[in-house]
N, C-alpha and C. Protein backbone atom coordinates (compact mmCIF):
# COMPACT_ATOMS: atom_id res chain seq x y z
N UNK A 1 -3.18 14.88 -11.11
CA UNK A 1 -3.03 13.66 -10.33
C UNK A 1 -3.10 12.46 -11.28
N UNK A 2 -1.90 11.63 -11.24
CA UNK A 2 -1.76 10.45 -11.72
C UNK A 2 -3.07 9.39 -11.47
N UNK A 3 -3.17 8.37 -12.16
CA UNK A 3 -4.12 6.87 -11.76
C UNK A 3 -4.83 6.08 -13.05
N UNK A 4 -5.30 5.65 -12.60
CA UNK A 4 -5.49 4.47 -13.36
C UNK A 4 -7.19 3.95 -13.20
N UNK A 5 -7.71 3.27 -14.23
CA UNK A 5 -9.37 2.64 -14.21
C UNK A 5 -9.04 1.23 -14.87
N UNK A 6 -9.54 0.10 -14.04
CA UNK A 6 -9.52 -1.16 -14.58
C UNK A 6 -11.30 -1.47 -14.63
N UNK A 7 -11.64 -2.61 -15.64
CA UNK A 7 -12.64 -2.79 -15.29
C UNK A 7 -12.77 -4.41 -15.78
N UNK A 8 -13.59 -5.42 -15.07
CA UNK A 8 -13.10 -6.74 -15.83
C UNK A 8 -14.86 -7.57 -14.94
N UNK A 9 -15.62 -7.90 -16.74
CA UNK A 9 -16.58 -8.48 -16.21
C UNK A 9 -16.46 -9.68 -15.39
N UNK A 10 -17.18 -10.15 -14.65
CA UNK A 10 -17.41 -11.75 -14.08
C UNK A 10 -19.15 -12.38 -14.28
N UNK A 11 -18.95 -13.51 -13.83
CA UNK A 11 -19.83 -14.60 -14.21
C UNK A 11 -20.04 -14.96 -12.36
N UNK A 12 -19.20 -15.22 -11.67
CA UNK A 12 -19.21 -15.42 -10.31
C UNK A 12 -19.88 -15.03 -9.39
N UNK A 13 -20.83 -16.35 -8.63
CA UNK A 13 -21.31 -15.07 -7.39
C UNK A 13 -21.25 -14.11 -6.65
N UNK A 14 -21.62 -13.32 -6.34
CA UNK A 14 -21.35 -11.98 -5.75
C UNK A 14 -20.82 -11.97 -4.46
N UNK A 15 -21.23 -13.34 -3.66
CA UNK A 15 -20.46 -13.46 -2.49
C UNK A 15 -18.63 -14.29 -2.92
N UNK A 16 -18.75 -14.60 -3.77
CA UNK A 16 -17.45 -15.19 -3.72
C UNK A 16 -16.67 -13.88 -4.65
N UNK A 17 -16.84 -13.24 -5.30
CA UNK A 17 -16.66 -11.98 -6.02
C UNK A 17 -16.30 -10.92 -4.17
N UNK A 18 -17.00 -10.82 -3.66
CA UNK A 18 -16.91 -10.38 -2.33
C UNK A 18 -15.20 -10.53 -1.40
N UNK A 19 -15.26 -11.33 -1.47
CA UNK A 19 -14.10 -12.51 -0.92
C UNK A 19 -12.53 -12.64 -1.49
N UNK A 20 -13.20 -12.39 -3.47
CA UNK A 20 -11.94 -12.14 -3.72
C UNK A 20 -11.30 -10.31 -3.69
N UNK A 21 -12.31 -9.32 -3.39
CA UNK A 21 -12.26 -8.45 -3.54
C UNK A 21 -11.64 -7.96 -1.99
N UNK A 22 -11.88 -8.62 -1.33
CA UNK A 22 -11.38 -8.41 -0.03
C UNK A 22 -9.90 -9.03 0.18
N UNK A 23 -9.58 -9.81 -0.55
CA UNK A 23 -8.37 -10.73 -1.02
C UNK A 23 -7.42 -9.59 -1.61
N UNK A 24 -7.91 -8.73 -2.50
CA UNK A 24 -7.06 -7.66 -3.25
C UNK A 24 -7.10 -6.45 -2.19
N UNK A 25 -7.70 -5.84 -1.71
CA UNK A 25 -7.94 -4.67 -0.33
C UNK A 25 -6.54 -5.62 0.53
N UNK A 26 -6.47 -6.68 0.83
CA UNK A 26 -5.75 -7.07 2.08
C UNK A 26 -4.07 -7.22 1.53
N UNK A 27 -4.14 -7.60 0.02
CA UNK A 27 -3.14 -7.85 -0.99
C UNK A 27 -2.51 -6.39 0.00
N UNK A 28 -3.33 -5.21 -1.12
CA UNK A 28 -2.43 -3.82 -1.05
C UNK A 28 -2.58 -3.20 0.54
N UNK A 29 -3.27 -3.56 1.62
CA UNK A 29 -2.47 -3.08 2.78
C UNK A 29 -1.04 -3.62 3.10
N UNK A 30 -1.17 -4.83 2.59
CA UNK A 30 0.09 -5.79 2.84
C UNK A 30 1.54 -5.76 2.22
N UNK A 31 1.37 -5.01 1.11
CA UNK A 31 2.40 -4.70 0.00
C UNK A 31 2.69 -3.15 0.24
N UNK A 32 1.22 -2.20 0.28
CA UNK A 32 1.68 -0.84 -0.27
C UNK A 32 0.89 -0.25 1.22
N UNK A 33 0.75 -0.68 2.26
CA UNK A 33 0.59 -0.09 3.65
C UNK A 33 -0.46 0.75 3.45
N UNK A 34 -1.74 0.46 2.48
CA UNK A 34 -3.27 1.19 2.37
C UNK A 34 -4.01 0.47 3.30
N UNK A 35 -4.81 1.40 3.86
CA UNK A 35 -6.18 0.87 4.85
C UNK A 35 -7.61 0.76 3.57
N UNK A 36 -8.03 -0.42 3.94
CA UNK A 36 -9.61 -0.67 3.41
C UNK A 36 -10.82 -0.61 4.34
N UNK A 37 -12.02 -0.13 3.60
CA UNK A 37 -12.89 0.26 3.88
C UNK A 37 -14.30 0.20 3.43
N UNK A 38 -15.40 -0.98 3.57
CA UNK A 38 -15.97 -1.19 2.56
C UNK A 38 -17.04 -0.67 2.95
N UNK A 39 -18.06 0.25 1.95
CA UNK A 39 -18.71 0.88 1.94
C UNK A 39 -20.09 0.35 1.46
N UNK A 40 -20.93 -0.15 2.03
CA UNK A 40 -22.17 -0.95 1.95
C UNK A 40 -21.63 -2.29 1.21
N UNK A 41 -22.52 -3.19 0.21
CA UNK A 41 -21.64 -4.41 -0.25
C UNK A 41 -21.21 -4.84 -1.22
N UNK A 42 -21.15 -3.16 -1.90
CA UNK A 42 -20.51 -3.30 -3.33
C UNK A 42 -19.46 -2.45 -3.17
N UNK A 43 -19.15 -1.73 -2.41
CA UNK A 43 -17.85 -0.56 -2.55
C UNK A 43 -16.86 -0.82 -1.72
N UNK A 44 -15.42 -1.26 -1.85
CA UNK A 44 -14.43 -1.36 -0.75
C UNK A 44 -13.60 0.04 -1.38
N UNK A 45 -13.07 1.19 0.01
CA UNK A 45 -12.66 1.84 -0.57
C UNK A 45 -11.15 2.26 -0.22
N UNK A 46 -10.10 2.18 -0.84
CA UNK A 46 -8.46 2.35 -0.34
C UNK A 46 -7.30 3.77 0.08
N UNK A 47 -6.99 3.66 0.97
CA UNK A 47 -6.33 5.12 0.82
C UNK A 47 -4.94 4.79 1.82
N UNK A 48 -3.94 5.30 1.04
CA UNK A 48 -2.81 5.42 1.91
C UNK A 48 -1.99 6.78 1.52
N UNK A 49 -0.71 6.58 1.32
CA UNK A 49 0.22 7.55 1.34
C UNK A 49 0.40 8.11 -0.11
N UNK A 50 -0.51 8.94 -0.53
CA UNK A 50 -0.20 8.86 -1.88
C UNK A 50 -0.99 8.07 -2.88
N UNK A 51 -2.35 7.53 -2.16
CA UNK A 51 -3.06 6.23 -2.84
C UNK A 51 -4.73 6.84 -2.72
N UNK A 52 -5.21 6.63 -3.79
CA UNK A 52 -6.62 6.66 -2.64
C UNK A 52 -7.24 6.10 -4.56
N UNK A 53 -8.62 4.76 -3.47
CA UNK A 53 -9.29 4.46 -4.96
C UNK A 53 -10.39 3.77 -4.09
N UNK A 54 -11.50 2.89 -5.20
CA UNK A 54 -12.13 2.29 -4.91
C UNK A 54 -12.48 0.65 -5.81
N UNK A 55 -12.96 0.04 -5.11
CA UNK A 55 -13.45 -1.32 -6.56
C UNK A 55 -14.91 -1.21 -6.39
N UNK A 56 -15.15 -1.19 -6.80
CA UNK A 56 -16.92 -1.34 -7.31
C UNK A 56 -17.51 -2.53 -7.97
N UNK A 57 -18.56 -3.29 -6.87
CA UNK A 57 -18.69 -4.43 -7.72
C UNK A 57 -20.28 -4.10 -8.18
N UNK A 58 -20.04 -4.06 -9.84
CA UNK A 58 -22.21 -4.04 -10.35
C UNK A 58 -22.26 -5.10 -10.94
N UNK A 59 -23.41 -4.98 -11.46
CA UNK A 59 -23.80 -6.56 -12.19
C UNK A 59 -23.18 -6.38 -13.20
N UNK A 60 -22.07 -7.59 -13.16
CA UNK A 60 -21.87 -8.31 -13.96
C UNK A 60 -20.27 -7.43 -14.44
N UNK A 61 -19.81 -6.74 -13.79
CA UNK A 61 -18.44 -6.23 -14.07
C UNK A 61 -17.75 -5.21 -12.59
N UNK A 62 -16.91 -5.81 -12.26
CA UNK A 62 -16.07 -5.04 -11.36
C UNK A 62 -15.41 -3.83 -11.98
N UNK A 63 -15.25 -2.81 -11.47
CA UNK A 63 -14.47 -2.00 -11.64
C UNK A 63 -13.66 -0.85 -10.37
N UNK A 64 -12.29 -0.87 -11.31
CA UNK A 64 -11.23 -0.20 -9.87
C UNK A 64 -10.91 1.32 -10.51
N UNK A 65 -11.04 2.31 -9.66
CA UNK A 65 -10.65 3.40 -10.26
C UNK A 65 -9.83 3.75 -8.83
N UNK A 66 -8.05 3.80 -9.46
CA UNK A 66 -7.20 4.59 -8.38
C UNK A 66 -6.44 5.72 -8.85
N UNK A 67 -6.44 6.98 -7.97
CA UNK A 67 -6.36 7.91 -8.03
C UNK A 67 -4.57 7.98 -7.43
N UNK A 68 -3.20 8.60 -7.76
CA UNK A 68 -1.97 8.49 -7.35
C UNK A 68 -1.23 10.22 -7.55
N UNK A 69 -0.83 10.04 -6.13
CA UNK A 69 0.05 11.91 -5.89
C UNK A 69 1.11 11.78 -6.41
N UNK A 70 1.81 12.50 -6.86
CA UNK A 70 2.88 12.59 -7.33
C UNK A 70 4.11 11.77 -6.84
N UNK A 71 4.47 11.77 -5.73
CA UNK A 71 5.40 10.20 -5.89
C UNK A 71 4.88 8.75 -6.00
N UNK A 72 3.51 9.16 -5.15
CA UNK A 72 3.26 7.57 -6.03
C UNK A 72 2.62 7.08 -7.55
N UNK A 73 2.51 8.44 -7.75
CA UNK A 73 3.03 8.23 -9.66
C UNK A 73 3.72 7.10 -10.31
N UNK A 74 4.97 7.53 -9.62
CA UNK A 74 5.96 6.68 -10.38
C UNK A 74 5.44 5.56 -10.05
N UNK A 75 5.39 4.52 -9.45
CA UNK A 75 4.52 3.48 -9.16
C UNK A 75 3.55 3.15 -10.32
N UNK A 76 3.03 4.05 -10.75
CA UNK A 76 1.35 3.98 -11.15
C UNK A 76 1.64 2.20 -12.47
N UNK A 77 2.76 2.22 -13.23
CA UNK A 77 2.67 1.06 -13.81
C UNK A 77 2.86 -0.37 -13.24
N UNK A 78 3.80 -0.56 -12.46
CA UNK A 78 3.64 -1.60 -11.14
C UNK A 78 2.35 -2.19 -10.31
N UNK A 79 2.07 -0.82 -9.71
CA UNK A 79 0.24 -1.20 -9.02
C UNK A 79 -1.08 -1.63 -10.12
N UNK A 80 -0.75 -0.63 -11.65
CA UNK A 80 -1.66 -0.82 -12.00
C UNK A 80 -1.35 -2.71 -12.54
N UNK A 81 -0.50 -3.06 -12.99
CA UNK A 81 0.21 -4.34 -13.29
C UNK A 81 -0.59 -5.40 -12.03
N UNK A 82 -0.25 -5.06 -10.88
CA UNK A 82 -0.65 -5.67 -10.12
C UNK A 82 -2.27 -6.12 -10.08
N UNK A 83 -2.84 -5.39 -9.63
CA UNK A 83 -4.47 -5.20 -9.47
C UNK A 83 -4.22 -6.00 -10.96
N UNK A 84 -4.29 -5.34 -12.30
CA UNK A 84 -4.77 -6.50 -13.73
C UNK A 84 -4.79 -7.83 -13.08
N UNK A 85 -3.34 -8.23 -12.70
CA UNK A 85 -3.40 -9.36 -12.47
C UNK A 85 -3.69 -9.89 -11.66
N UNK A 86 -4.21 -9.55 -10.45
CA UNK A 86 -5.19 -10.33 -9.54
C UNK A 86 -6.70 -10.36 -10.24
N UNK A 87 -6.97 -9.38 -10.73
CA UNK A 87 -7.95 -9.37 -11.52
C UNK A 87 -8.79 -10.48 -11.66
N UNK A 88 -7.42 -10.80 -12.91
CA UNK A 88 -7.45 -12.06 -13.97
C UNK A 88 -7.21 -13.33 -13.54
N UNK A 89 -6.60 -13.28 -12.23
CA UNK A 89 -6.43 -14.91 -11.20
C UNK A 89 -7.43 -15.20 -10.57
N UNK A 90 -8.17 -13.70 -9.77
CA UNK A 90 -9.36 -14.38 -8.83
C UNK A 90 -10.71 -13.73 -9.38
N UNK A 91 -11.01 -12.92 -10.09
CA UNK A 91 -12.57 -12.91 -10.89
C UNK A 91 -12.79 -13.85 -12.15
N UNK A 92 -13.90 -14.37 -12.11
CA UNK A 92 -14.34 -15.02 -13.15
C UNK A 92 -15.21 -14.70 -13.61
């Protein structure tokens, strides 16, 4: 199974870190038709057709690990492209 691990420290409160993390969950239902799911108030977790991951927020560094089936493989450089760059627009 194809996927990908991002990981990108911040400086930002955890509630606004929150907010943008829910910003990226709503991104990819909206683009790639995944349901989110957040799992106490550090774990939102994603799964669709071919998709399934999570973001994890700890002190002091987010991290996304997504897991991709074989057609959405091909994808895997696009999405992972994506997520970097929200990343890098809304964590600080």
């Amino acid at each position: 199974m194809a996927g990908f691990r991002l990981k990108k420290a911040y400086t930002m409160p955890k509630e606004e870190l929150r907010v943008a993390a829910e910003g990226l969950a709503s991104r990819l239902e909206e683009k790639h038709g995944v349901r989110s799911q957040w799992r106490g108030d550090d774990e939102v977790h994603i799964k669709g057709s071919g998709v399934e991951g999570v973001l994890t927020i700890e002190d002091g560094e987010v991290g996304v690990s997504v897991r991709l089936g074989l057609l959405a493989s091909a994808f895997q450089g696009v999405l992972k492209a994506e997520v970097q760059r929200y990343l890098d627009e809304h964590v600080t």
